[in-house]
Protein backbone atom coordinates (compact mmCIF):
# COMPACT_ATOMS: atom_id res chain seq x y z
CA UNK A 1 121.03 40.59 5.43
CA UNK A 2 123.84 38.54 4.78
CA UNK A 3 121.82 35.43 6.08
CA UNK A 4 119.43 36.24 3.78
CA UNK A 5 121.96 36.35 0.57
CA UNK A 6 123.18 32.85 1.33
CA UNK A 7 119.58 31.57 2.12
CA UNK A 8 118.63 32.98 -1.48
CA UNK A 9 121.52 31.60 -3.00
CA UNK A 10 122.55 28.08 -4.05
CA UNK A 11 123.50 26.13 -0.90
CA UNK A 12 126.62 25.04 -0.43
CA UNK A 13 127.08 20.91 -0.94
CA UNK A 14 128.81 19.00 2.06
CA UNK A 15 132.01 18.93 0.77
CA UNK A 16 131.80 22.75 0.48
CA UNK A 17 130.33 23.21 4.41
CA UNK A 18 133.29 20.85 5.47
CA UNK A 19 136.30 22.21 3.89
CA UNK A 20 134.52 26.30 5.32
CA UNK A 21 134.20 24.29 8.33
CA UNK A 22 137.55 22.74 8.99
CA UNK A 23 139.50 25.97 7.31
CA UNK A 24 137.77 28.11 10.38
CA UNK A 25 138.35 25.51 13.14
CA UNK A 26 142.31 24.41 12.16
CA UNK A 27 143.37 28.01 10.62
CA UNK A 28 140.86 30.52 12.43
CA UNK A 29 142.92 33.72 12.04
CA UNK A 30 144.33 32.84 8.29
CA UNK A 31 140.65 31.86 7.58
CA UNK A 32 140.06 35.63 6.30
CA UNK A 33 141.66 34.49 3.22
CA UNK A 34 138.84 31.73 2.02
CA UNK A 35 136.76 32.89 -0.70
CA UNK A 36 133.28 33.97 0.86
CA UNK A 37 130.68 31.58 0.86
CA UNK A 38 128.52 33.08 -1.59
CA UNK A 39 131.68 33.45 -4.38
CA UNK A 40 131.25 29.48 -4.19
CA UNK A 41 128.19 29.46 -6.03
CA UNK A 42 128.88 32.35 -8.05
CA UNK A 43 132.11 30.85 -9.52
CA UNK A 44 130.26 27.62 -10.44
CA UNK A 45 127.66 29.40 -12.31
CA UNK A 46 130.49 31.27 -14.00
CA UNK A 47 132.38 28.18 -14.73
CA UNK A 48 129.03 26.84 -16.44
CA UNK A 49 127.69 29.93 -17.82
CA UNK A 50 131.07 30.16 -20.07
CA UNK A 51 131.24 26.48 -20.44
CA UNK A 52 134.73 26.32 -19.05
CA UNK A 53 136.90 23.44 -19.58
CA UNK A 54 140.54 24.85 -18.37
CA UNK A 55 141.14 27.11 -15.58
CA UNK A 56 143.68 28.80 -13.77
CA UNK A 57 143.08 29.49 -10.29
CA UNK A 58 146.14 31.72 -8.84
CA UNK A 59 145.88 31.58 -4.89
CA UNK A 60 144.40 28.29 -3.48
CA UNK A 61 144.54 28.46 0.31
CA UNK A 62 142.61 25.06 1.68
CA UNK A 63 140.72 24.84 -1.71
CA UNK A 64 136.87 25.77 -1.49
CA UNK A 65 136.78 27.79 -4.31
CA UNK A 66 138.64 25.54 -6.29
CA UNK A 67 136.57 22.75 -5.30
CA UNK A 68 133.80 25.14 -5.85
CA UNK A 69 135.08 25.37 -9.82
CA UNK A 70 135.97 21.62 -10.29
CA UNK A 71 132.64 20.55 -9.47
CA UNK A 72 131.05 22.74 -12.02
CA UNK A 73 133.64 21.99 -14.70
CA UNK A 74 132.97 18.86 -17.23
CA UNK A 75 134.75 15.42 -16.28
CA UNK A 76 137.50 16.19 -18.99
CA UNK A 77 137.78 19.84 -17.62
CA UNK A 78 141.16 20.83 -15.94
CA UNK A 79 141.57 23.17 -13.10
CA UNK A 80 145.44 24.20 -12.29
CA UNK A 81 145.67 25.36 -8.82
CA UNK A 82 148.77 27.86 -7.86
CA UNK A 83 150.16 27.67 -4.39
CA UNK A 84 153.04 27.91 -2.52
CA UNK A 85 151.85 26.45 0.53
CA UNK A 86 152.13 22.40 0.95
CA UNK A 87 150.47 22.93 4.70
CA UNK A 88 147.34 24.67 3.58
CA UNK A 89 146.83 23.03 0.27
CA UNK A 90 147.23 19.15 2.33
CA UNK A 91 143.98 19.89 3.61
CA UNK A 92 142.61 21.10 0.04
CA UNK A 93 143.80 17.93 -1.88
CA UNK A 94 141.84 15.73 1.23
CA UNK A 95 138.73 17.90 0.62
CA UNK A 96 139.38 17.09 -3.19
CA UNK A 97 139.37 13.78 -3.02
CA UNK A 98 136.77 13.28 -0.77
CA UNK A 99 134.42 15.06 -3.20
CA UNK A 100 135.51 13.10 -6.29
CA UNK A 101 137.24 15.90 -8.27
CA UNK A 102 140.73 15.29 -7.35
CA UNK A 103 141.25 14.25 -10.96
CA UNK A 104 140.00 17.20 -12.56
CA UNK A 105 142.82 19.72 -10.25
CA UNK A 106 146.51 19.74 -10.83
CA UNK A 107 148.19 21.67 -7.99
CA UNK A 108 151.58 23.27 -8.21
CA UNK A 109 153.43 24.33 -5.36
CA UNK A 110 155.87 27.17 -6.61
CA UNK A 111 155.30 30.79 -6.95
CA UNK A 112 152.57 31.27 -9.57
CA UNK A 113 154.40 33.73 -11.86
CA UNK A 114 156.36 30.82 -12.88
CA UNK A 115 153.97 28.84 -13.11
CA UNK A 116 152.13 30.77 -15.29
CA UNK A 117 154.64 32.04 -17.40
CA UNK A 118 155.66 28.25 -18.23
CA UNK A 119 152.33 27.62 -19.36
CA UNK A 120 151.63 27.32 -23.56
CA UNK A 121 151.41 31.00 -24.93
CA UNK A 122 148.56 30.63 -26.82
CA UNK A 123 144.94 31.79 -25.74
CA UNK A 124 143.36 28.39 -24.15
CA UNK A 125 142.33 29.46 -20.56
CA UNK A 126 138.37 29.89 -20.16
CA UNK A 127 138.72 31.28 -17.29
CA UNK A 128 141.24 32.26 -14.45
CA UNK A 129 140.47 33.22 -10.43
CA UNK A 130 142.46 35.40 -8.90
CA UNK A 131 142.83 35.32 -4.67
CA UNK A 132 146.87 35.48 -4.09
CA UNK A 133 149.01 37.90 -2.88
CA UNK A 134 147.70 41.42 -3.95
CA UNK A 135 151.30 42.69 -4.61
CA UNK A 136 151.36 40.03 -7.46
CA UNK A 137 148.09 40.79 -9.27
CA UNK A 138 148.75 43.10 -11.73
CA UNK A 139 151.97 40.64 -13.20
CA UNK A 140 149.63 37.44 -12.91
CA UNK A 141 146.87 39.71 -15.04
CA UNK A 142 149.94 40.28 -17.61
CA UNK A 143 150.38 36.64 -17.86
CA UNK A 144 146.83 35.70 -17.84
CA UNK A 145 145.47 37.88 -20.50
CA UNK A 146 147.24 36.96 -23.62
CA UNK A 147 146.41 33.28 -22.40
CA UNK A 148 142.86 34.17 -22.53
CA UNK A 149 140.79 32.44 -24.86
CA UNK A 150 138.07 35.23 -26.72
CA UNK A 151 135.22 35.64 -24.62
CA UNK A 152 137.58 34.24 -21.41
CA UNK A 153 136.71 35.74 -17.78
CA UNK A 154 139.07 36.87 -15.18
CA UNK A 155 137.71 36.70 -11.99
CA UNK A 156 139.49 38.98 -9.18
CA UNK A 157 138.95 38.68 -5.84
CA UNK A 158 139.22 41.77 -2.82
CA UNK A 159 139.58 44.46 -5.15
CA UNK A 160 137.93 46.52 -3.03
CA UNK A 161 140.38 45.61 0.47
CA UNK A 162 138.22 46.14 3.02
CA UNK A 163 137.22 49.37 1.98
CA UNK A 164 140.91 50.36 2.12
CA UNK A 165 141.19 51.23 -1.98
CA UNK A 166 139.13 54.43 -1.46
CA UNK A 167 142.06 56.28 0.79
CA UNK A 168 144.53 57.95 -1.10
CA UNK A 169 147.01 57.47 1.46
CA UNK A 170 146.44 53.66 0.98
CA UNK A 171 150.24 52.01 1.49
CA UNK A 172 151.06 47.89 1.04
CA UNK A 173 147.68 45.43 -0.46
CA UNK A 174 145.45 48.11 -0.41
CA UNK A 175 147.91 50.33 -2.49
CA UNK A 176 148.44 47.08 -4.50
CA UNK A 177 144.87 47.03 -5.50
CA UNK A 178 144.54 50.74 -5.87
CA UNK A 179 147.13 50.32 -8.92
CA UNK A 180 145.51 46.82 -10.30
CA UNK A 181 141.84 48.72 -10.45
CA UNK A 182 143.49 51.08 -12.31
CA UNK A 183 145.17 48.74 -14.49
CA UNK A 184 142.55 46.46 -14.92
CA UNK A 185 139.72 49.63 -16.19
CA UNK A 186 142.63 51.27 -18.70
CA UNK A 187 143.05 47.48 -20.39
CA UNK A 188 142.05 48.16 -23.69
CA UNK A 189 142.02 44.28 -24.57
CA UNK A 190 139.65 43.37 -21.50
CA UNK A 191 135.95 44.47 -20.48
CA UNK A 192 135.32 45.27 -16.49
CA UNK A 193 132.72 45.39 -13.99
CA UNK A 194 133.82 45.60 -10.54
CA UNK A 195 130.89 44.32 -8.16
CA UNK A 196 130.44 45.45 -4.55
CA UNK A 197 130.37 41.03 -3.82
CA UNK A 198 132.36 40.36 -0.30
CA UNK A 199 135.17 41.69 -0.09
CA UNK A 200 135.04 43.13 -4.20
CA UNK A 201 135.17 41.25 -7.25
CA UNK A 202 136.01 42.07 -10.35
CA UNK A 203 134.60 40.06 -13.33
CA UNK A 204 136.85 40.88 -16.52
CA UNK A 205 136.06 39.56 -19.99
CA UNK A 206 138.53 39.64 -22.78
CA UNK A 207 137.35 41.03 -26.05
């Protein structure tokens, strides 16, 4: 079945089947953490659909789905890419350049709340991708929202933690994501669907 999604789906481009590539051969057991294959698509077509021109993307790992978002963006878009790992993120800026979009991606290696809460206060942000640290999620929401533009997505990746959320004995991520579902469907200032899409994604658009 799951052959079948990505055979029915956009395929991925070469830079997008190297960077999925290398990230399983150099960091096999970390590799969990790469956005699925099919979210690479899917976060291009968002990217268009909303005619994004600045994103936020909090949690970069080796880069596919940003590279996945830079692509689709216009050449005067701007994609700024939170990490706080220079190992991981040498192989995205490679991948990057290789692809021709390493001028449309700032990276910033510090932790991203401070990176987002030094950003401009006003709502600019078309639309911001979530894949960090699940203990983080519901502060980077805080600081994302009111930096929405109107009509902005959030996009949240494994809200659904490998099935982990329904327990109610969940304890460390999955508990994290318990309380950011919960957050994220009482926001009064955001609309939510949560999608059953890999490992869960929640597309939120602010009102």
């Amino acid at each position: 079945m799951y052959d079948y999604v990505l055979a029915h789906n956009p395929p991925l481009n070469d830079a997008q089947r190297d960077i999925v590539e290398l990230t399983h051969r150099v960091f096999p057991e970390a590799a969990v953490m790469q956005s699925a294959q099919e979210q690479g698509p899917l976060l291009a077509f968002l990217v268009r659909l909303i005619g994004a021109r600045q994103i936020v993307e909090v949690g970069t790992f080796t880069g596919f789905s940003a590279l996945s978002m830079a692509q689709a963006l216009p050449k005067d878009g701007t994609l700024l890419a939170c990490d706080v790992s220079e190992e991981w993120t040498a192989y995205a800026r490679e991948a990057w350049e290789r692809a021709g979009v390493a001028d449309r991606i700032q990276l910033r290696i510090a932790p991203a709340l401070e990176t987002l809460r030094a950003l401009p206060a006003e709502p600019r942000i078309d639309l911001a991708y979530l894949d960090a640290d699940k203990g983080g999620y519901i502060s980077y929401w805080e600081e994302l929202v009111p930096r929405l533009r109107p009509g902005g997505l959030i996009v949240a990746d494994n809200v659904l933690y490998h099935g982990e959320v329904v327990d109610p004995a969940a304890t460390g991520s999955a508990l994290a994501i318990r309380a950011f579902n919960d957050h994220v469907a009482a926001d009064q200032r955001m609309e939510a669907v949560l999608l059953t899409v890999a490992d869960g994604l929640t597309l939120a658009r602010k009102r």
